[in-house]
C-alpha atoms as a PDB file:
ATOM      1  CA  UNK A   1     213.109  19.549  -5.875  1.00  0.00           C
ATOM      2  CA  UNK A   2     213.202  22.977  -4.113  1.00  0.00           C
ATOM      3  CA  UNK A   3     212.505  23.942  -0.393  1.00  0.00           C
ATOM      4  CA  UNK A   4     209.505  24.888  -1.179  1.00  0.00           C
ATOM      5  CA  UNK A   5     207.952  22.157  -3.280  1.00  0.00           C
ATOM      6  CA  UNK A   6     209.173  20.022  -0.491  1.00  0.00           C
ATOM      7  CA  UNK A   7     207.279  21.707   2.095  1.00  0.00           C
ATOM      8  CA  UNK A   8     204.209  20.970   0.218  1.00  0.00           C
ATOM      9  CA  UNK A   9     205.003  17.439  -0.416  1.00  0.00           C
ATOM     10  CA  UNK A  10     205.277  16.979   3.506  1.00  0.00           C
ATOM     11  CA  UNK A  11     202.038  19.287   4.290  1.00  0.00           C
ATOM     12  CA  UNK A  12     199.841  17.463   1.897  1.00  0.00           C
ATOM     13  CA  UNK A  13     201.412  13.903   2.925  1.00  0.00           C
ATOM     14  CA  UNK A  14     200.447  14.466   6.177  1.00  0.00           C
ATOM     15  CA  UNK A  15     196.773  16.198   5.547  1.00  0.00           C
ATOM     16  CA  UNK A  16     196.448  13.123   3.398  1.00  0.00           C
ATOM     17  CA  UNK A  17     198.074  10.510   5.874  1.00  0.00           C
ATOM     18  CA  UNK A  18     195.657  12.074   8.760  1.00  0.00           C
ATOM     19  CA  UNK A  19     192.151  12.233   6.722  1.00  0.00           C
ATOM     20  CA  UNK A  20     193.397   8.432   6.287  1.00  0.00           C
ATOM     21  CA  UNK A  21     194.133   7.188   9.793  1.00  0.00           C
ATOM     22  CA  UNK A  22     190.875   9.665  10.862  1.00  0.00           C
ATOM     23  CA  UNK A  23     188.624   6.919   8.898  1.00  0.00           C
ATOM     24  CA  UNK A  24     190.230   4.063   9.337  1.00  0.00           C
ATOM     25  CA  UNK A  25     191.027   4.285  13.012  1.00  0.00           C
ATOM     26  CA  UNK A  26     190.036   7.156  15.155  1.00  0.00           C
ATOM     27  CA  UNK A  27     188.590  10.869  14.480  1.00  0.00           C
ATOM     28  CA  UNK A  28     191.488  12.263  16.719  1.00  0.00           C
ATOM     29  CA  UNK A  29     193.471  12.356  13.644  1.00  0.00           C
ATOM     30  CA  UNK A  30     192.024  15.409  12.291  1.00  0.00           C
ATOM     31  CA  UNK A  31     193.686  16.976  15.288  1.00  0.00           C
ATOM     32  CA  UNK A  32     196.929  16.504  12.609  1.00  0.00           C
ATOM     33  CA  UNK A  33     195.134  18.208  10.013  1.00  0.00           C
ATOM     34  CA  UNK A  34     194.032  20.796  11.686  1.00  0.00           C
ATOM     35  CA  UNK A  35     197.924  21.221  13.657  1.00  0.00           C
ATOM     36  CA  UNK A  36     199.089  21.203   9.636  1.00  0.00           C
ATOM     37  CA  UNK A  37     196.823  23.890   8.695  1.00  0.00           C
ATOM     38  CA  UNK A  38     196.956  26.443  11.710  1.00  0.00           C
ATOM     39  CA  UNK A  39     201.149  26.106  11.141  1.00  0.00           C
ATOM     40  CA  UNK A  40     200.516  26.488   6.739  1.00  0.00           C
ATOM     41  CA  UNK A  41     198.863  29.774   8.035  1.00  0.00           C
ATOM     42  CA  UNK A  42     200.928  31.238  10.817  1.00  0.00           C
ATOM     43  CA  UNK A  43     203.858  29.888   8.325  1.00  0.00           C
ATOM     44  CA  UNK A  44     202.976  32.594   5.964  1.00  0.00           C
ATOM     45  CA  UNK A  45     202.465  35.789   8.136  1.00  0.00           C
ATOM     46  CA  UNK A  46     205.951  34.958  10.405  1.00  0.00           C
ATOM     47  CA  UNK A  47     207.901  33.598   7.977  1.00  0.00           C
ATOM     48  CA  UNK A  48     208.168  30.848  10.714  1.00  0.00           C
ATOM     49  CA  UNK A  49     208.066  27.147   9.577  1.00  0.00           C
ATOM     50  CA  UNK A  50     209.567  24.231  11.790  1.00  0.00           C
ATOM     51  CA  UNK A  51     209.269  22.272   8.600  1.00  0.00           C
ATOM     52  CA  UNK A  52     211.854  24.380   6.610  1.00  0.00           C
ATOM     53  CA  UNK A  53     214.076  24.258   9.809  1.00  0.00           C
ATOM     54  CA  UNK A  54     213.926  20.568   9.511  1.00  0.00           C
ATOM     55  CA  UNK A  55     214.341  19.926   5.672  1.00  0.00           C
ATOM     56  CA  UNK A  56     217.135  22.116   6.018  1.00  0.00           C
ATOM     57  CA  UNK A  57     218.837  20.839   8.540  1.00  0.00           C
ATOM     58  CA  UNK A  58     218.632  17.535   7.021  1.00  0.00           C
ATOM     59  CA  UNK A  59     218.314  17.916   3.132  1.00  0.00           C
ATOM     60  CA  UNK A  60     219.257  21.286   2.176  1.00  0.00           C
ATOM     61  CA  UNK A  61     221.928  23.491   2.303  1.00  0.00           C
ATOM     62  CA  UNK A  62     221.804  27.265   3.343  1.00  0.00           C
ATOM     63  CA  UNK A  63     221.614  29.509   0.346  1.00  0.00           C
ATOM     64  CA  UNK A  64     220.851  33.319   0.708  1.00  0.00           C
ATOM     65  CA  UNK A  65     219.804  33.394  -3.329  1.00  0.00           C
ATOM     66  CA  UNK A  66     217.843  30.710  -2.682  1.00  0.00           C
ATOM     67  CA  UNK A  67     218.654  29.474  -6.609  1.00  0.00           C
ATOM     68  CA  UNK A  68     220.539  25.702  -5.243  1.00  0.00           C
ATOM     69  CA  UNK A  69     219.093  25.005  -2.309  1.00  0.00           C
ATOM     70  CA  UNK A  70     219.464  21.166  -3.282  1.00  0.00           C
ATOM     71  CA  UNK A  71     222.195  19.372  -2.285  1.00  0.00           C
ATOM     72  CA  UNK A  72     223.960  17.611  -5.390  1.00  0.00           C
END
């Protein structure tokens, strides 16, 4: 899985995850969703994503191609 499919994985886990716990337990949960959203959109006019920082840190290597970003 690439960098970027994984970022999508975690941004639609958590819009998911939060619509969830909004019904079940308390409306403040959107407040997830909406956090999610606002950073999906600044994301792509900065180039600025905490998320990347994080899977990267933690699951991926540096690559400046970008081609094996997985670690094997």
């Amino acid at each position: 899985m690439t960098l970027e499919n994984s970022i999508r994985l975690l941004a639609g886990t958590l819009i998911v995850l939060s619509l969830s716990l909004a019904t079940l337990f308390s409306p403040y949960w959107l407040f997830l969703t909406l956090f999610v959203g606002l950073n999906l959109i600044q994301s792509a006019f900065t180039k600025f994503c905490p998320a990347e920082i994080a899977l990267r840190k933690f699951c991926f290597k540096s690559d400046t191609a970008g081609l094996t970003n997985r670690i094997d």
